[in-house]
PDB file of N, CA and C in Angstrom:
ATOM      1  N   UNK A   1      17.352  20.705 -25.496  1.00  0.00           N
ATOM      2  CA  UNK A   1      17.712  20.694 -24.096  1.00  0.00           C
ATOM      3  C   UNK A   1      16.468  20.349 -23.278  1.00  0.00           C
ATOM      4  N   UNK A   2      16.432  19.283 -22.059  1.00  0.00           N
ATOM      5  CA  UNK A   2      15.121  19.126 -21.309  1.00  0.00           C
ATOM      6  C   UNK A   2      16.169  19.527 -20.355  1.00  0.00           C
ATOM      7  N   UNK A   3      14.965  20.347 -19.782  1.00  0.00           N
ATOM      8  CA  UNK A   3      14.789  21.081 -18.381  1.00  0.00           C
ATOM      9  C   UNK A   3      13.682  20.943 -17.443  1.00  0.00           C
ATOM     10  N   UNK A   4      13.818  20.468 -16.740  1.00  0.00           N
ATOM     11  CA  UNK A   4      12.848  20.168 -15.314  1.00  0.00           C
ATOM     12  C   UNK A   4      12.643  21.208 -14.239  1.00  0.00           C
ATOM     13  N   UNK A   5      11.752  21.417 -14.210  1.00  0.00           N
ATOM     14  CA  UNK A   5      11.230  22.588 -13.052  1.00  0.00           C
ATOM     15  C   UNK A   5      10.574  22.022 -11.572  1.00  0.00           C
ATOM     16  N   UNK A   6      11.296  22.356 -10.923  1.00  0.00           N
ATOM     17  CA  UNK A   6      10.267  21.784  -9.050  1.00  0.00           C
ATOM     18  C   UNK A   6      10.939  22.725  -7.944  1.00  0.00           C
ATOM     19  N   UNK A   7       9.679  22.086  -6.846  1.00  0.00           N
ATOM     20  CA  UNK A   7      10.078  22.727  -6.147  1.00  0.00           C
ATOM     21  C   UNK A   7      11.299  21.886  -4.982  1.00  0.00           C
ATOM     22  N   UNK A   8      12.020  22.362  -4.626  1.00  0.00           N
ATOM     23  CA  UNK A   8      12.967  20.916  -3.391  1.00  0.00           C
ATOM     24  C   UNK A   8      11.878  20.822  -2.234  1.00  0.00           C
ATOM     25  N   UNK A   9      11.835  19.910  -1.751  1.00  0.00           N
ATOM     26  CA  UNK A   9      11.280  19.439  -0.576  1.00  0.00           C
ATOM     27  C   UNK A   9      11.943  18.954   0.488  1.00  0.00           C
ATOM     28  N   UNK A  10      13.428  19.161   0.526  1.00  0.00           N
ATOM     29  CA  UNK A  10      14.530  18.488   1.390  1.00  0.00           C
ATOM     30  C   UNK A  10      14.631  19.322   2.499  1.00  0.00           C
ATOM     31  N   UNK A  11      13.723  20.590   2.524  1.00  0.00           N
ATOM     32  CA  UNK A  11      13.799  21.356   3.612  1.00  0.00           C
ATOM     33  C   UNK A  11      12.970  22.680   3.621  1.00  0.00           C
ATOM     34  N   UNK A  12      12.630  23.326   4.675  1.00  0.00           N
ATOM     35  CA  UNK A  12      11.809  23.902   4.820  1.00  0.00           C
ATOM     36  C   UNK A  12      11.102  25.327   3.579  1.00  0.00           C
ATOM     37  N   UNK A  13      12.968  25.652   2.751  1.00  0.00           N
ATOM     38  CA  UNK A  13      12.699  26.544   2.175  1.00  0.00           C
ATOM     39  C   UNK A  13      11.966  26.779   1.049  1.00  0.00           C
ATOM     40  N   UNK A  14      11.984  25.662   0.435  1.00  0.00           N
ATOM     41  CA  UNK A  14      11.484  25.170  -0.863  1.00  0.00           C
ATOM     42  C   UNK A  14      12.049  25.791  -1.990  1.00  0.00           C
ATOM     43  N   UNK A  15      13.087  25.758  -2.260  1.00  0.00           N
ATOM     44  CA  UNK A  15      14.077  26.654  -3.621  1.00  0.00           C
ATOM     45  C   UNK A  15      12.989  25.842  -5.023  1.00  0.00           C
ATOM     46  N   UNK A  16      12.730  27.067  -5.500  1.00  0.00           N
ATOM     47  CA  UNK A  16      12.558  26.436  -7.051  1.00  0.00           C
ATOM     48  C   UNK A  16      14.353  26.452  -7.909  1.00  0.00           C
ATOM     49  N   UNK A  17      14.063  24.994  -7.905  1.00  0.00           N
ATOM     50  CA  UNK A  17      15.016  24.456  -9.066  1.00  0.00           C
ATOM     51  C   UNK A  17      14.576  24.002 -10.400  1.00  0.00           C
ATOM     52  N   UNK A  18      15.465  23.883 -10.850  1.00  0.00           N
ATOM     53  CA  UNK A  18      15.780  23.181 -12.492  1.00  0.00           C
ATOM     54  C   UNK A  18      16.472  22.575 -12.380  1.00  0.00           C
ATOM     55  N   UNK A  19      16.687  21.476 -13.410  1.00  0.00           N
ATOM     56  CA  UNK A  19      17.350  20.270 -13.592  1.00  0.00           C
ATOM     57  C   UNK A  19      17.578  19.975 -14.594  1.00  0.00           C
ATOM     58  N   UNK A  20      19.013  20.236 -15.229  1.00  0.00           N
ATOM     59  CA  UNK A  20      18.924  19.698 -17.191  1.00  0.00           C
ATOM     60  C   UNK A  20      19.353  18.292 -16.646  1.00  0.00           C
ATOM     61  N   UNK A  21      18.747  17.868 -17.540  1.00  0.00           N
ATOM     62  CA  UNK A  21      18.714  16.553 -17.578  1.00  0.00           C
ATOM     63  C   UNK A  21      19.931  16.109 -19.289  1.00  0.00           C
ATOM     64  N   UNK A  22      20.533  17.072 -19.830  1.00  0.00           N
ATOM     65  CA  UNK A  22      21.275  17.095 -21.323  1.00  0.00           C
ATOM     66  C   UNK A  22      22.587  17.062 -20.425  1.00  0.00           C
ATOM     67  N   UNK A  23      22.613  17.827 -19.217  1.00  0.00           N
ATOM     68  CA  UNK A  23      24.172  17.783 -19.019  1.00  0.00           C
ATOM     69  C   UNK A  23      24.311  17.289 -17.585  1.00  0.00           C
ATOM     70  N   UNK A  24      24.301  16.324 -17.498  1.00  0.00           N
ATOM     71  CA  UNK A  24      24.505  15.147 -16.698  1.00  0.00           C
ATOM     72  C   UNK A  24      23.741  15.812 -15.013  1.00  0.00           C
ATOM     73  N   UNK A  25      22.577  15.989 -14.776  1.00  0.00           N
ATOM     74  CA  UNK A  25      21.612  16.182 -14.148  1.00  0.00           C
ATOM     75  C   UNK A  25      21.928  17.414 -13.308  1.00  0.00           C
ATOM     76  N   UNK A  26      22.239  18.503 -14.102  1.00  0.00           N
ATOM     77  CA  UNK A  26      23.182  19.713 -13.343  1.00  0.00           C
ATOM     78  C   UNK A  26      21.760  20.526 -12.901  1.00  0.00           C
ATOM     79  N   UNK A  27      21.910  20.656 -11.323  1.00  0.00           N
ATOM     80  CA  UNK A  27      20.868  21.378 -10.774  1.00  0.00           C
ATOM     81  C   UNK A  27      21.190  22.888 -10.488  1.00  0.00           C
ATOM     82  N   UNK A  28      20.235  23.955 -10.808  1.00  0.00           N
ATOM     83  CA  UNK A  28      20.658  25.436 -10.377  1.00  0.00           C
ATOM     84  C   UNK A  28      19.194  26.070  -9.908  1.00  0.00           C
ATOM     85  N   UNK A  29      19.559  26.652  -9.228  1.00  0.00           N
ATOM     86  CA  UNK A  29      18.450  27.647  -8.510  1.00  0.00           C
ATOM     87  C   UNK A  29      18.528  27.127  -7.073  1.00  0.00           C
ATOM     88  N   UNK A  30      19.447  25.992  -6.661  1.00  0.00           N
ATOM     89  CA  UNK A  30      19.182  25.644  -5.325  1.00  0.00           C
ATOM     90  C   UNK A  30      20.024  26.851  -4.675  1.00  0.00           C
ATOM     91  N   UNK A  31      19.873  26.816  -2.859  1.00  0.00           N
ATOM     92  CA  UNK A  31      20.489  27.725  -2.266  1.00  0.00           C
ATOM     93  C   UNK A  31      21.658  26.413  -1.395  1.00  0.00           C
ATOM     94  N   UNK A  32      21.200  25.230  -1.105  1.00  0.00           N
ATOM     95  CA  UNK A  32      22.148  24.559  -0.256  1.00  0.00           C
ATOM     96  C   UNK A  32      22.353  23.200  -0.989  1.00  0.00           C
ATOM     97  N   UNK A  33      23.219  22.781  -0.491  1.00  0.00           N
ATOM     98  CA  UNK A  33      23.882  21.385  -1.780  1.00  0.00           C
ATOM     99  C   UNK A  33      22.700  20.154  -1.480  1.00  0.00           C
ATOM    100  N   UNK A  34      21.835  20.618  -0.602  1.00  0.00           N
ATOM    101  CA  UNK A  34      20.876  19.095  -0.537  1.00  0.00           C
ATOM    102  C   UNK A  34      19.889  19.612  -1.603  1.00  0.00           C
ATOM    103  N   UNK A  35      19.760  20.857  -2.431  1.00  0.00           N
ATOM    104  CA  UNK A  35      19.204  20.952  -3.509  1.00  0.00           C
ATOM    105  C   UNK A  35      19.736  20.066  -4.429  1.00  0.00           C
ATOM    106  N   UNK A  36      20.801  20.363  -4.580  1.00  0.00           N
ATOM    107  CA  UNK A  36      21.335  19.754  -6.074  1.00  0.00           C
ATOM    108  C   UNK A  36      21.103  18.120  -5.491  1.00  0.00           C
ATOM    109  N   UNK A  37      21.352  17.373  -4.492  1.00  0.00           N
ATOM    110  CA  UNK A  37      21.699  15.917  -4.752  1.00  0.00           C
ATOM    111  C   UNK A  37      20.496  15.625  -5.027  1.00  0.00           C
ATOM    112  N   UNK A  38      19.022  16.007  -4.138  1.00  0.00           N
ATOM    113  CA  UNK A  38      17.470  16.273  -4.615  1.00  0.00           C
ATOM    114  C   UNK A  38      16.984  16.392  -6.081  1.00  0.00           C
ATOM    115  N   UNK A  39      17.311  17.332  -6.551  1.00  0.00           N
ATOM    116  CA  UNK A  39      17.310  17.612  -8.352  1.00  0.00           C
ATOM    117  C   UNK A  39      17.836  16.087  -8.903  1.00  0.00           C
ATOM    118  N   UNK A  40      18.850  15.589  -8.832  1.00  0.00           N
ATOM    119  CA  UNK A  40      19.393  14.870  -9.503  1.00  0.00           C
ATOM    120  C   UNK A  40      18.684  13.493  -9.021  1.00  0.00           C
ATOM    121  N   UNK A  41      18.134  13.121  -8.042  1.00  0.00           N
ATOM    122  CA  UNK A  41      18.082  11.910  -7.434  1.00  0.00           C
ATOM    123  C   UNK A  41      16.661  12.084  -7.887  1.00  0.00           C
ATOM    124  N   UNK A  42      15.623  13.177  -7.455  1.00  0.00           N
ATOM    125  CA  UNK A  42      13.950  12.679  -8.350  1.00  0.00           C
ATOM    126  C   UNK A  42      14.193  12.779  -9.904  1.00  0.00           C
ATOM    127  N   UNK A  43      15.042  12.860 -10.383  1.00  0.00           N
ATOM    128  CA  UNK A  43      14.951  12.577 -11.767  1.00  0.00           C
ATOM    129  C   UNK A  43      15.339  11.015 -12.282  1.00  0.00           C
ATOM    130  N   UNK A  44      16.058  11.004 -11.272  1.00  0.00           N
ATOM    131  CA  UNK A  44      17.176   9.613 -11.988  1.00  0.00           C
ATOM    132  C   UNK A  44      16.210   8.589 -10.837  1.00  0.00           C
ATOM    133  N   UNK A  45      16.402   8.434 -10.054  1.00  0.00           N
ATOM    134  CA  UNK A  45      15.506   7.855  -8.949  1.00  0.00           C
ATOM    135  C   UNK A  45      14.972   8.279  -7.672  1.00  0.00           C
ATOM    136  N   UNK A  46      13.451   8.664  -8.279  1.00  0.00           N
ATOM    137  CA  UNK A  46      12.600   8.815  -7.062  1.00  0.00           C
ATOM    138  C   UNK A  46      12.404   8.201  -5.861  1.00  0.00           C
ATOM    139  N   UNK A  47      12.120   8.218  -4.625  1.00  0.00           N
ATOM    140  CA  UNK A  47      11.730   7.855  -3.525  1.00  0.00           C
ATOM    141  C   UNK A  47      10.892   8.749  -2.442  1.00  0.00           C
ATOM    142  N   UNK A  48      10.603   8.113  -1.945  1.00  0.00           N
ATOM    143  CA  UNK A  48       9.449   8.539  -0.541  1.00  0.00           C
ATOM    144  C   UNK A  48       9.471   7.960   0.786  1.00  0.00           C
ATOM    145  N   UNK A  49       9.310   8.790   1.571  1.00  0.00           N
ATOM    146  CA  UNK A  49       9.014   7.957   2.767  1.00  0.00           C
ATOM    147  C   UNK A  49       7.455   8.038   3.251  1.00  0.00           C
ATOM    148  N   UNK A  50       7.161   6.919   3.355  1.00  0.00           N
ATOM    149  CA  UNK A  50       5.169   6.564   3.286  1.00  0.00           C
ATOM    150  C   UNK A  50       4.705   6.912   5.040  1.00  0.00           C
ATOM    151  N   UNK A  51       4.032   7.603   5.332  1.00  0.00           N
ATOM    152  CA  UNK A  51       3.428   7.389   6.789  1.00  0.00           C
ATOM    153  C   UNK A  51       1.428   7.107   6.504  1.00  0.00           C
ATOM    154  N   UNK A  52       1.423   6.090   7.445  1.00  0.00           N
ATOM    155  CA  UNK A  52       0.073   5.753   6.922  1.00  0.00           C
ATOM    156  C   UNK A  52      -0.586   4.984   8.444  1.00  0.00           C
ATOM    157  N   UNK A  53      -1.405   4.091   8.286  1.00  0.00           N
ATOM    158  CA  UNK A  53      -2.427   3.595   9.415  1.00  0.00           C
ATOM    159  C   UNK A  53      -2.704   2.155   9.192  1.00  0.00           C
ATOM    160  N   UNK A  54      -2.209   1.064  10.064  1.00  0.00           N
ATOM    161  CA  UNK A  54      -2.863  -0.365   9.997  1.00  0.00           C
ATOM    162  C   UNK A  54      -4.284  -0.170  10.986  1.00  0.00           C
ATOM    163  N   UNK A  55      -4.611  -1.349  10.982  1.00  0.00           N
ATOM    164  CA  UNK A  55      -5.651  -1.908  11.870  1.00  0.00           C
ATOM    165  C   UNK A  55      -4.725  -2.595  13.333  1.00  0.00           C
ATOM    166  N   UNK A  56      -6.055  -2.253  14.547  1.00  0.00           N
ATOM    167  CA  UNK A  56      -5.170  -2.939  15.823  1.00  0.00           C
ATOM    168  C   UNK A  56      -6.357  -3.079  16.463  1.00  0.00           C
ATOM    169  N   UNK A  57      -6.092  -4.086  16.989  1.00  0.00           N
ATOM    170  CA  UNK A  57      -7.190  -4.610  17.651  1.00  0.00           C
ATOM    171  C   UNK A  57      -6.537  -4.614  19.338  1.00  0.00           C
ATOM    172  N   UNK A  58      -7.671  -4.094  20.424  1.00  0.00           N
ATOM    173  CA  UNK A  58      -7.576  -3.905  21.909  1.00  0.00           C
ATOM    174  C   UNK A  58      -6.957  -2.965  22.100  1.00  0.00           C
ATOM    175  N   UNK A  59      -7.128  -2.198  21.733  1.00  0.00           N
ATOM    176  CA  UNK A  59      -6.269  -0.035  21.630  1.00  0.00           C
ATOM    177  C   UNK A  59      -7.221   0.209  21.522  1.00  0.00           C
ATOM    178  N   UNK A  60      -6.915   1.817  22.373  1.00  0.00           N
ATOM    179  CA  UNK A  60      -7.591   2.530  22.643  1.00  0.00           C
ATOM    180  C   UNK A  60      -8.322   3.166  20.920  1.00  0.00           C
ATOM    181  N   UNK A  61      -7.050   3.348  20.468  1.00  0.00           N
ATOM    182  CA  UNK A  61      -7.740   3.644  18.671  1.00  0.00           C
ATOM    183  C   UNK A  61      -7.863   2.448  18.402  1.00  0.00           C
ATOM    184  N   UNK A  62      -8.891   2.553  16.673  1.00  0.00           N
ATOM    185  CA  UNK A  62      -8.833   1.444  15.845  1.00  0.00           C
ATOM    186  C   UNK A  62      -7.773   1.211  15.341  1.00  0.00           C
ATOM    187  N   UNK A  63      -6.719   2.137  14.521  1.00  0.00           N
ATOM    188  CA  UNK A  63      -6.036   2.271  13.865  1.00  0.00           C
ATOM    189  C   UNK A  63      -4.488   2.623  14.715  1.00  0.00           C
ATOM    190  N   UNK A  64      -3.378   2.500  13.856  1.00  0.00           N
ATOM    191  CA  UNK A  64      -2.140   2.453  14.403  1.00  0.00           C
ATOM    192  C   UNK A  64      -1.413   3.299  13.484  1.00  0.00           C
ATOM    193  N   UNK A  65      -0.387   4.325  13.872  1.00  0.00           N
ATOM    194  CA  UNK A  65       0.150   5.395  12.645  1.00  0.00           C
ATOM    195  C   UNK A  65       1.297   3.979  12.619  1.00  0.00           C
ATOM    196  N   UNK A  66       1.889   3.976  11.089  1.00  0.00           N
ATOM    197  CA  UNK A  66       3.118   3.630  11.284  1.00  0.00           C
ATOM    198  C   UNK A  66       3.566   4.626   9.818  1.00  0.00           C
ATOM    199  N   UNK A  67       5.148   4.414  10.079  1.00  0.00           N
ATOM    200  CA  UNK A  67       5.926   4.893   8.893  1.00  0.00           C
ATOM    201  C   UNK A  67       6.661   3.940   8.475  1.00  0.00           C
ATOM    202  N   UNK A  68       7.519   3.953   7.258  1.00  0.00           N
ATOM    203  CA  UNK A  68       8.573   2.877   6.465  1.00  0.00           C
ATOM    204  C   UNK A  68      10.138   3.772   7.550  1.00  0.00           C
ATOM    205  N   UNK A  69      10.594   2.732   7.675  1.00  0.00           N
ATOM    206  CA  UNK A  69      12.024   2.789   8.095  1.00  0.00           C
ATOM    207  C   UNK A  69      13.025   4.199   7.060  1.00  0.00           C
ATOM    208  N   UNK A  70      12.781   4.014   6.462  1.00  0.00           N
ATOM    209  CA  UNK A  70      13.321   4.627   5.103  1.00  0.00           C
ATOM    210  C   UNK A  70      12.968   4.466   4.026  1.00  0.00           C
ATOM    211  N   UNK A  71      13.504   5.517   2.646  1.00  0.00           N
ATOM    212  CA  UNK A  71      12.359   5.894   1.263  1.00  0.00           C
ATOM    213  C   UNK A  71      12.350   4.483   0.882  1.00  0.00           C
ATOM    214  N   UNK A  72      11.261   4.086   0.315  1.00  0.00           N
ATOM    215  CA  UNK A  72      11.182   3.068  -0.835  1.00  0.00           C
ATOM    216  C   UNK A  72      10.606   3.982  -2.384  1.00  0.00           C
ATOM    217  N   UNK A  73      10.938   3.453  -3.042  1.00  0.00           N
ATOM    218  CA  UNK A  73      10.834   3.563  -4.434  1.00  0.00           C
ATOM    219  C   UNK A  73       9.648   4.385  -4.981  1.00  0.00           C
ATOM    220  N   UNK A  74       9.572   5.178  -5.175  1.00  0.00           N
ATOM    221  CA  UNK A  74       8.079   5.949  -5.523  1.00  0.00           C
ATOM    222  C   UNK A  74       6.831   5.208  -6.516  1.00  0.00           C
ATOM    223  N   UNK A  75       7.702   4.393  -7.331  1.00  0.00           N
ATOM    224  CA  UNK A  75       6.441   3.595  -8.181  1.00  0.00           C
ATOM    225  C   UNK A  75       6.463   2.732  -7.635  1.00  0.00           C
ATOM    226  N   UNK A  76       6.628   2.228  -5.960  1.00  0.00           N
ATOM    227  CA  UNK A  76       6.308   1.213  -5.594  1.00  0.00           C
ATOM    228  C   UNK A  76       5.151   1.885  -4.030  1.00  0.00           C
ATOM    229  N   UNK A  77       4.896   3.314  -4.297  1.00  0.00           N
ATOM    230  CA  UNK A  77       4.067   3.674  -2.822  1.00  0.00           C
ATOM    231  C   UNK A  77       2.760   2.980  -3.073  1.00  0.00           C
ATOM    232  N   UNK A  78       2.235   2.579  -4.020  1.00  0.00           N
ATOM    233  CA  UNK A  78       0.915   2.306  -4.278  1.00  0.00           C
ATOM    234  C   UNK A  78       0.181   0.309  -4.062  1.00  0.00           C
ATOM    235  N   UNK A  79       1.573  -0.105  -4.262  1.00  0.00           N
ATOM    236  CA  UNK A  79       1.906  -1.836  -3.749  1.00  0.00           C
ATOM    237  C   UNK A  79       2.059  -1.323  -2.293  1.00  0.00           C
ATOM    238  N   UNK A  80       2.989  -0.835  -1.733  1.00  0.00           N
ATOM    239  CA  UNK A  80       3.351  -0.718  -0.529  1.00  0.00           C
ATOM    240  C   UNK A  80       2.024  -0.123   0.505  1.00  0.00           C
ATOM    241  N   UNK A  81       1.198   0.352  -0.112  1.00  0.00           N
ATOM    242  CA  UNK A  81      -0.225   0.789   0.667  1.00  0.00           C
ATOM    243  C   UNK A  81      -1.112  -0.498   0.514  1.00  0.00           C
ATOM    244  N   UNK A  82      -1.411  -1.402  -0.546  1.00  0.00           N
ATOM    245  CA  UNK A  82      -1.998  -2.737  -0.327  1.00  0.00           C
ATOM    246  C   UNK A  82      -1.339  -3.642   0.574  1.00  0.00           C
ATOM    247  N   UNK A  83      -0.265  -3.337   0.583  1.00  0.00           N
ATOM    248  CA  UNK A  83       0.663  -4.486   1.919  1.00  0.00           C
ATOM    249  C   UNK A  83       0.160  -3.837   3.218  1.00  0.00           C
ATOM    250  N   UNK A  84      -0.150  -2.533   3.209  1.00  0.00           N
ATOM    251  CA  UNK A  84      -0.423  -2.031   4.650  1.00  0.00           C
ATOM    252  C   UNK A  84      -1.800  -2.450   4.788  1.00  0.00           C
ATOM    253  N   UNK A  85      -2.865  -2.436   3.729  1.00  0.00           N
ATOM    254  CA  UNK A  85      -4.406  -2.735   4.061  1.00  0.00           C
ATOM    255  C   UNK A  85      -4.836  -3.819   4.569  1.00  0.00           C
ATOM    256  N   UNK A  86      -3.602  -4.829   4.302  1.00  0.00           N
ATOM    257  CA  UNK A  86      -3.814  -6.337   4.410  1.00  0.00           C
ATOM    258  C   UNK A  86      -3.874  -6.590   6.410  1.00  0.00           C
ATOM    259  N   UNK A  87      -3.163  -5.914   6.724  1.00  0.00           N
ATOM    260  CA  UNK A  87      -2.289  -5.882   8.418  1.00  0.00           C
ATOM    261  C   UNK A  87      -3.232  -5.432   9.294  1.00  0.00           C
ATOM    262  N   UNK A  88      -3.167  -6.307   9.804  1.00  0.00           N
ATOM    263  CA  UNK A  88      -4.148  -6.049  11.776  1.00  0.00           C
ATOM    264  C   UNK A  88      -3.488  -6.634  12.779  1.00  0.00           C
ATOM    265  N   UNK A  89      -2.682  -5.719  13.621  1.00  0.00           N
ATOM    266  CA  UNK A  89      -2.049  -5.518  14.631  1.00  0.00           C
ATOM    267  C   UNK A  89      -3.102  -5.945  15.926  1.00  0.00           C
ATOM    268  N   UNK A  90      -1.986  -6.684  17.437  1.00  0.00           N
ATOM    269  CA  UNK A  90      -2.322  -6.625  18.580  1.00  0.00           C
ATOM    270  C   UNK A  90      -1.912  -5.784  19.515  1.00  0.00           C
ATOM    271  N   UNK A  91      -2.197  -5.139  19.843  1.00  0.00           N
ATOM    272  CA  UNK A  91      -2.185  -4.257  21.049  1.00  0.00           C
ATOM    273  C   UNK A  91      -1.532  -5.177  22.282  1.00  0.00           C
ATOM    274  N   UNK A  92      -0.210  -4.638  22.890  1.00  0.00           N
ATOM    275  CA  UNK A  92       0.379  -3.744  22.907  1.00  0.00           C
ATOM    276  C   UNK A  92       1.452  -3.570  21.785  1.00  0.00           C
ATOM    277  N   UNK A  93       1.437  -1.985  21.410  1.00  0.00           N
ATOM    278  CA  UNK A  93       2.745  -2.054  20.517  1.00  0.00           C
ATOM    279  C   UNK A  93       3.462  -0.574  21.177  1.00  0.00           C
ATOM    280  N   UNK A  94       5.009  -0.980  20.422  1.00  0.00           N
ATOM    281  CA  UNK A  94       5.522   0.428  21.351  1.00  0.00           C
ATOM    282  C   UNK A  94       6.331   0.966  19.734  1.00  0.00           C
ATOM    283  N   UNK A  95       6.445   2.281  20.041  1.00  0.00           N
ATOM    284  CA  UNK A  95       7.535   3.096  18.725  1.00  0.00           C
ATOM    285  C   UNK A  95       8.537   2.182  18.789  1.00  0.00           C
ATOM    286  N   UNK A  96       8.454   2.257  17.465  1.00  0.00           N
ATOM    287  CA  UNK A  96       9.900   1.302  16.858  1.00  0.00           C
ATOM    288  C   UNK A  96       9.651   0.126  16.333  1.00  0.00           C
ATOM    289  N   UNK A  97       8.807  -0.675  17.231  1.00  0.00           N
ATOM    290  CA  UNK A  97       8.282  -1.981  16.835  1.00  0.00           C
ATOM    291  C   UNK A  97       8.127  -2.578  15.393  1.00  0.00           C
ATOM    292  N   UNK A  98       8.769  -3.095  14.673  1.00  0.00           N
ATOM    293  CA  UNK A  98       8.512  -3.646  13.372  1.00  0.00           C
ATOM    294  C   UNK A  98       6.693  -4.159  13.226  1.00  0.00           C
ATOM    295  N   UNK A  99       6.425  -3.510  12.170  1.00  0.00           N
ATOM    296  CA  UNK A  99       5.097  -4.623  11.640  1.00  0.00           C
ATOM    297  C   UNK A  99       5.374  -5.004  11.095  1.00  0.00           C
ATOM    298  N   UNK A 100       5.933  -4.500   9.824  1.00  0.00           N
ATOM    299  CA  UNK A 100       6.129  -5.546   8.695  1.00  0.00           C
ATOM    300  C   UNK A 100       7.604  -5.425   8.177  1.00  0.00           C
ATOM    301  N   UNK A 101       8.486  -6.573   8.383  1.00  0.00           N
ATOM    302  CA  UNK A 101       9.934  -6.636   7.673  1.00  0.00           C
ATOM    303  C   UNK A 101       9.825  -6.222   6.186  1.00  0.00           C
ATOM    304  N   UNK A 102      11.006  -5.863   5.639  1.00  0.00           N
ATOM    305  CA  UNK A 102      11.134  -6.061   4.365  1.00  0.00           C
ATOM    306  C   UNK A 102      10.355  -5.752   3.865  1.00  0.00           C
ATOM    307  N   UNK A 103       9.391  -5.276   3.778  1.00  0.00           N
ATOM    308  CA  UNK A 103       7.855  -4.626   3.118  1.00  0.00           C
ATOM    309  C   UNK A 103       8.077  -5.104   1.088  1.00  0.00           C
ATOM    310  N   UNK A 104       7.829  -5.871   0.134  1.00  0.00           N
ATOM    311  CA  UNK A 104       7.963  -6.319  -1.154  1.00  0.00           C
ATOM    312  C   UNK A 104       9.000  -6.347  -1.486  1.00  0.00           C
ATOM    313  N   UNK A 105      10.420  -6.732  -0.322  1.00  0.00           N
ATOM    314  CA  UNK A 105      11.685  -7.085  -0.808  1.00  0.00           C
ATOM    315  C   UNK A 105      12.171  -6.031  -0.773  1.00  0.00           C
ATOM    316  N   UNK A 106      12.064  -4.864  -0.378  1.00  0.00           N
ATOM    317  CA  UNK A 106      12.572  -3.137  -0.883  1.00  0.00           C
ATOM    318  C   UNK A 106      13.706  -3.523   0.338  1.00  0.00           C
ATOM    319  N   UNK A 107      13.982  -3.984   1.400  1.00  0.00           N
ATOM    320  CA  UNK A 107      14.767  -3.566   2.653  1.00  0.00           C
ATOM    321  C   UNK A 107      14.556  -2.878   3.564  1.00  0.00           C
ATOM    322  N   UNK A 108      13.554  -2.010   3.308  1.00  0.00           N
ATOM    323  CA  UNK A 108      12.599  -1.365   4.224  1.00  0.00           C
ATOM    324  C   UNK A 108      11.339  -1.856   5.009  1.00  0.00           C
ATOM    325  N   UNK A 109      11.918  -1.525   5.906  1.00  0.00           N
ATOM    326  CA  UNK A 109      10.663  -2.457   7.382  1.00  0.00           C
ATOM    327  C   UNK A 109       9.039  -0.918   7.285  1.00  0.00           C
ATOM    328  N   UNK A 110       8.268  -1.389   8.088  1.00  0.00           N
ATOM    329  CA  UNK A 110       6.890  -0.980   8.061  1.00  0.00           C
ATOM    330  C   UNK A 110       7.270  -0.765   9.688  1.00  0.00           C
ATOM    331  N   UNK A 111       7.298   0.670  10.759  1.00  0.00           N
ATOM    332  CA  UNK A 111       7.443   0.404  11.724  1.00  0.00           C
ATOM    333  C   UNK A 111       6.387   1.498  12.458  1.00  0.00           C
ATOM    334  N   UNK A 112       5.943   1.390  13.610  1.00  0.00           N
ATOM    335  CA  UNK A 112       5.242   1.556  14.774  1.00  0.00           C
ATOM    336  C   UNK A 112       5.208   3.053  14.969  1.00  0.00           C
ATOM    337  N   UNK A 113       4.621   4.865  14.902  1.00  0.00           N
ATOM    338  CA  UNK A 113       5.230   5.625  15.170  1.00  0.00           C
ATOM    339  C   UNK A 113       4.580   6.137  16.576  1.00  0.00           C
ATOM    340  N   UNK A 114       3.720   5.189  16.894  1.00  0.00           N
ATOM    341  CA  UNK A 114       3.112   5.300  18.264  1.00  0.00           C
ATOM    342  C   UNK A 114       3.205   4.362  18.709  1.00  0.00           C
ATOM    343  N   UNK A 115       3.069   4.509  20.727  1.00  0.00           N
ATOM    344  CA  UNK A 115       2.754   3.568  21.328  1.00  0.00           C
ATOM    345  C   UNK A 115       1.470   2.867  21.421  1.00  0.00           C
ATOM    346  N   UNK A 116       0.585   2.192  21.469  1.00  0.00           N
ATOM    347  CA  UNK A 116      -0.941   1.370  21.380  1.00  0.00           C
ATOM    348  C   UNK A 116      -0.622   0.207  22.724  1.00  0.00           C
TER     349      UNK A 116
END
């Protein structure tokens, strides 16, 4: 029998779960059902949502926060941070603003979480 041990991260409480992975990804120890879909989904497929910093030029900062629209792929956060190193932004930008479409084909945009 494999059994997986973590903690959920889908919310503030942090339930330690398990996860057999022998009987079709049955999660227990959660307290609310976004445990179990959590258990089952970092096993079978991971994701993340990335918040990080381009370059901007004529702002008050050097740098610009942005986040991904939504998760991309977890073995892809480490490509998806060289796509961000590459980027130097103009000032003005506002929340929301796309930097980068489609970020390596994932469907997920690269977007703005401040104004500059």
């Amino acid at each position: 029998m494999m059994m997986k041990d973590m903690v959920c991260i889908v919310c503030p409480v942090g339930c330690r779960i398990s996860v057999d992975e022998d009987s079709d990804y049955e999660v227990t120890g959660n307290k609310c059902p976004k445990g179990a879909s959590y258990g089952k989904k970092e096993l079978t497929f991971p994701t993340r949502t990335i918040t990080s910093t381009v370059k901007i030029k004529n702002a008050i900062h050097n740098r610009l926060p942005v986040k991904t629209s939504s998760e991309i792929p977890k073995n892809m956060i480490f490509d998806v941070m060289r796509e961000l190193n590459k980027i130097e932004v103009v000032s003005p930008i506002k929340v929301g603003d796309v930097i980068l479409e489609n970020v390596l084909n994932t469907g997920v945009n690269i977007i703005a979480s401040r104004d500059m």
